[in-house]
Protein backbone atom coordinates (compact mmCIF):
# COMPACT_ATOMS: atom_id res chain seq x y z
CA UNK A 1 17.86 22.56 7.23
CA UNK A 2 15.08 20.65 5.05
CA UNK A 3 16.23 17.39 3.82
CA UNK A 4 14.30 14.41 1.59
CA UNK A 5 15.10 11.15 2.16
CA UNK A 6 14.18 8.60 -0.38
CA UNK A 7 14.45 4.58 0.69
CA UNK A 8 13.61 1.24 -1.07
CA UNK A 9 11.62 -1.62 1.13
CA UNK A 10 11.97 -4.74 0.27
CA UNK A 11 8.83 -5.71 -2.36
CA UNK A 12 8.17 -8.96 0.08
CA UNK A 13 7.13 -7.46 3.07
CA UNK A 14 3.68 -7.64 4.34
CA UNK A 15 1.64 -4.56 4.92
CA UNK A 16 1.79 -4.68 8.99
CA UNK A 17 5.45 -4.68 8.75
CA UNK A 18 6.21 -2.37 6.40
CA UNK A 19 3.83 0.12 8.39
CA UNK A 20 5.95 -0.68 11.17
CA UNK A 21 9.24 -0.68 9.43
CA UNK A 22 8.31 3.30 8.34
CA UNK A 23 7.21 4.30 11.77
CA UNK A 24 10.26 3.06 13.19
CA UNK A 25 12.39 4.87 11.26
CA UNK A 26 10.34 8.04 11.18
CA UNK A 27 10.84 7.65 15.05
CA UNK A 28 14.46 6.96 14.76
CA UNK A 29 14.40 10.36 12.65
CA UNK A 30 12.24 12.50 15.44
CA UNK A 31 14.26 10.87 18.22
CA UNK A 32 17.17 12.54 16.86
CA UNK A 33 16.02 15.81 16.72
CA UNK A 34 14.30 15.90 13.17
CA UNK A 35 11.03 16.81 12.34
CA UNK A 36 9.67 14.99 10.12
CA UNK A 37 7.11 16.88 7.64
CA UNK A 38 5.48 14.06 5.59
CA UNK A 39 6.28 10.14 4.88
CA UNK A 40 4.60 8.44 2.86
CA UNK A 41 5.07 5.75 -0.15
CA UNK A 42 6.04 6.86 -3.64
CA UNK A 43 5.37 3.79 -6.04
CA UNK A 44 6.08 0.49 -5.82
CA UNK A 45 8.91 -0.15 -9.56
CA UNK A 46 10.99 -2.18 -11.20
CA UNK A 47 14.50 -1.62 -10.94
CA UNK A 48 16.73 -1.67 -13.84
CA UNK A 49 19.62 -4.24 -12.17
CA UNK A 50 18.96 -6.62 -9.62
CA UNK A 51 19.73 -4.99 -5.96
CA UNK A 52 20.28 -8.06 -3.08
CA UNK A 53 18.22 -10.50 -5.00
CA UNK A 54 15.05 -8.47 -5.61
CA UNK A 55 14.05 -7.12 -9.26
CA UNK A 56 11.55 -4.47 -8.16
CA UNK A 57 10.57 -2.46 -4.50
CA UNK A 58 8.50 0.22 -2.57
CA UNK A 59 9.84 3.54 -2.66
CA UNK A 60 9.24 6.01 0.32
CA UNK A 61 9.96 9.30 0.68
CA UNK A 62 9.87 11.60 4.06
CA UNK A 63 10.65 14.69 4.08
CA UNK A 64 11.92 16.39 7.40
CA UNK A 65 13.92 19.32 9.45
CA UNK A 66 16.91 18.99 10.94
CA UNK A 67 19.06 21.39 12.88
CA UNK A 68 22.16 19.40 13.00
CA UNK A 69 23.05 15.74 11.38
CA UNK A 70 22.68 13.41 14.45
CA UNK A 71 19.52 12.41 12.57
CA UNK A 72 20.57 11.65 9.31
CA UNK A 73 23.77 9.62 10.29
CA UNK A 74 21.86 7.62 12.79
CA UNK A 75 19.12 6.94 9.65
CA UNK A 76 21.82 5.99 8.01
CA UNK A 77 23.91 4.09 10.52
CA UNK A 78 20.66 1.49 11.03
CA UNK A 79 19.26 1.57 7.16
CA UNK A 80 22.64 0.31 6.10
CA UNK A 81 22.28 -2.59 8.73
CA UNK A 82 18.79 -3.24 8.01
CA UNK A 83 17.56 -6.17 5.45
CA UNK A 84 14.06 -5.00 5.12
CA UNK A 85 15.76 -1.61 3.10
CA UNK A 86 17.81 -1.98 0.13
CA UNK A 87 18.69 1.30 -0.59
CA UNK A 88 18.47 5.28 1.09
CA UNK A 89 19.53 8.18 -0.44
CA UNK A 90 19.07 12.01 1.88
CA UNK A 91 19.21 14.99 -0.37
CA UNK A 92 19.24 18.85 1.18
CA UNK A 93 16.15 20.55 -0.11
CA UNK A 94 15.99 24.14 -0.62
CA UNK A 95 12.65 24.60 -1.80
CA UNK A 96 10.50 23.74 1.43
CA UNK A 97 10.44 25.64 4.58
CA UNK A 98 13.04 24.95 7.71
């Protein structure tokens, strides 16, 4: 299955860690059996409401394979936990290959 996950880092962050804030959750996403396809950062915008104090933030999107959904709920388990991402959203894909 090909999936597309979009996620919001905090605008604040410093370029170091936000490199290392992607790698470790592409890794998270390989260690669980995903392969991930491409990640990289969408646009940096401003959000229409205020989300946990911030008024704007740098989306990234990867998109990956994944044969069953170990991957996805352990992205999910540790984005909801972390403070450096304010939102994630993982959408099915149909349109690239898997």
């Amino acid at each position: 299955m090909a999936y597309e996950l979009t996620y919001i880092i905090r605008p604040d962050m410093d370029a170091d860690a936000k490199k290392a804030l992607v790698e470790r959750f592409d890794k998270i996403l390989s260690d669980n059996g995903a392969t991930v396809i491409e990640s990289k950062d969408w646009s940096s915008r401003r959000f229409a409401y205020e989300i946990e104090g911030y008024r704007e933030g740098t989306y990234h999107i990867v998109n990956f394979t994944a044969d069953d959904s170990a991957a996805l709920n352990e992205f999910d388990r540790l984005a909801k936990i972390s403070q450096d991402i304010l939102r994630h959203m993982i959408v099915k894909r149909d349109d690239i290959a898997g």
